[in-house]
Protein backbone atom coordinates (compact mmCIF):
# COMPACT_ATOMS: atom_id res chain seq x y z
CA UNK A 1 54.85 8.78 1.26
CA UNK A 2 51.21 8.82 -0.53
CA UNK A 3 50.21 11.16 -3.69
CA UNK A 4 47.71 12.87 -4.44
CA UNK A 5 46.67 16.39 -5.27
CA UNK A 6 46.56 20.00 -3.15
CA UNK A 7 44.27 22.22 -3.52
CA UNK A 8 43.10 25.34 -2.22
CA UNK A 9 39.62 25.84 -2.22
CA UNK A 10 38.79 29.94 -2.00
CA UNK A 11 34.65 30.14 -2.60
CA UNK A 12 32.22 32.80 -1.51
CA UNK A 13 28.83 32.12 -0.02
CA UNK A 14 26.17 34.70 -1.02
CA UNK A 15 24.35 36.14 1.38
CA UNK A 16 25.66 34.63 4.51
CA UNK A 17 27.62 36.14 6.90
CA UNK A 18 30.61 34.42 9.00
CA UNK A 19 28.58 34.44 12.28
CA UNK A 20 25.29 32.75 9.74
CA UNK A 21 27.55 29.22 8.89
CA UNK A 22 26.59 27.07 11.32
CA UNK A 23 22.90 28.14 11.38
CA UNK A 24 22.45 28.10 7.69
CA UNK A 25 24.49 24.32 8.21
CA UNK A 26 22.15 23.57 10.27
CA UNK A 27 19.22 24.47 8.44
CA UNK A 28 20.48 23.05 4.74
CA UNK A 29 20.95 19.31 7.21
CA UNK A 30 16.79 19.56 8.34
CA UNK A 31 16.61 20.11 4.16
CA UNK A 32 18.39 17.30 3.28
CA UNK A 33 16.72 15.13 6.23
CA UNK A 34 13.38 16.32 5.03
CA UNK A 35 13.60 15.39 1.13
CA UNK A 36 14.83 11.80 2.06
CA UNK A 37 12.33 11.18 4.51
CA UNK A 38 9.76 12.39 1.52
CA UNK A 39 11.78 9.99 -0.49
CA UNK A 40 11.51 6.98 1.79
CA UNK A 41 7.92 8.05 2.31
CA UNK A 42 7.29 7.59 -1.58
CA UNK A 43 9.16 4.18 -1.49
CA UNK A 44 6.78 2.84 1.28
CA UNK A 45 3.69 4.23 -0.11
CA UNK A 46 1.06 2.36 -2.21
CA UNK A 47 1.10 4.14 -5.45
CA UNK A 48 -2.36 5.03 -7.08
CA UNK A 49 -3.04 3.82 -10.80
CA UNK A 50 -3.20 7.46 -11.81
CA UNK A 51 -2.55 10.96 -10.14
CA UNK A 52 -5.39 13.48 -10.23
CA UNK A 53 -5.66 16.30 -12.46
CA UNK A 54 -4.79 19.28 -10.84
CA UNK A 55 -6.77 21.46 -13.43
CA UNK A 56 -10.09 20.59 -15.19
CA UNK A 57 -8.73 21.05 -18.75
CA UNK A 58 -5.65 18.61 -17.43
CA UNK A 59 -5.23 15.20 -17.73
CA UNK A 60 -4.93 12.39 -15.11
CA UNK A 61 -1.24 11.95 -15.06
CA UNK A 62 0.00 8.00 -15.03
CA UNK A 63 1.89 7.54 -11.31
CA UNK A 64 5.15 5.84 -12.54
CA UNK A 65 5.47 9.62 -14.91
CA UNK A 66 4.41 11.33 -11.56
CA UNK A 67 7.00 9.62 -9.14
CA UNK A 68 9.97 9.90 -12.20
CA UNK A 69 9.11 13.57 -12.48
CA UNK A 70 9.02 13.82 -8.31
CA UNK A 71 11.95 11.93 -7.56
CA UNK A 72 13.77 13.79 -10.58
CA UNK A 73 13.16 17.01 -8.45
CA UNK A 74 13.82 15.65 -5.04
CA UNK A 75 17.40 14.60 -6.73
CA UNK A 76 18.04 17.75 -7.98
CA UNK A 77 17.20 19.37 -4.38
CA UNK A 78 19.50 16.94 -2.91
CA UNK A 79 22.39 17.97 -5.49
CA UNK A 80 21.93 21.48 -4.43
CA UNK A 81 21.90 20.95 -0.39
CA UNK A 82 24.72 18.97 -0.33
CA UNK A 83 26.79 21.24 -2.63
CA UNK A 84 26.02 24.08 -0.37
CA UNK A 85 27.05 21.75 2.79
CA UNK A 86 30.04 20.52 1.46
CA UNK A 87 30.76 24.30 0.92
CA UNK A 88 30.18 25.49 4.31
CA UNK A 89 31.49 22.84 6.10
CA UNK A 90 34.69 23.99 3.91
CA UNK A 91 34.01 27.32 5.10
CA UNK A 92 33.88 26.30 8.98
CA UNK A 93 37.01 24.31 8.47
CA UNK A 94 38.98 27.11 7.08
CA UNK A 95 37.88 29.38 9.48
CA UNK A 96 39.32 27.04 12.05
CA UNK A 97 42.71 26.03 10.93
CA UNK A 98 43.03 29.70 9.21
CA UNK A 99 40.81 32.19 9.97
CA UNK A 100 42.93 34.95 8.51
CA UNK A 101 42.12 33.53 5.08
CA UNK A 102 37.97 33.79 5.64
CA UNK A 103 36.82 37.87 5.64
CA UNK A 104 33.38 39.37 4.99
């Protein structure tokens, strides 16, 4: 017999209603697909010495700062998607095997 550890998971996802899972699924997957193709697209690029100033009174800003300060954000994105994803697709799995447990 193997070990390991139960748990239950009971969460609540703001503003989305039972019928709204797989759509807002759906839509957090094109996300996720999105920010890594923007990803991949920044790992294929030819990076500029410097990154224009987006402001007169701003300086050029040096591209390895740029792409740390990018991909830092893109991460962070990522983090957030997949937590939400992993929290329907809990969602969608209780509402299969136990659909009492899941109300509005």
């Amino acid at each position: 017999m193997g070990w390991g550890t139960n748990y239950k998971y009971h969460g609540y996802l703001s503003h989305i209603n039972k019928d709204g899972i797989p759509d807002k699924l759906e839509d957090d997957n094109k996300c996720i697909e999105s920010i890594w193709r923007e990803i991949l697209a920044y790992a294929a690029s030819t990076p500029p010495v410097q990154i224009p100033a987006a402001y007169e009174d701003e300086e050029p800003e040096m591209y390895p700062e740029f792409i740390a300060r990018k991909l830092n954000s893109l991460r962070q994105d990522l983090e957030e998607y997949y937590e939400e994803k992993h929290q329907l697709e809990e969602c969608i799995e209780t509402m299969n095997e136990h659909p009492e447990e899941v109300s509005e």
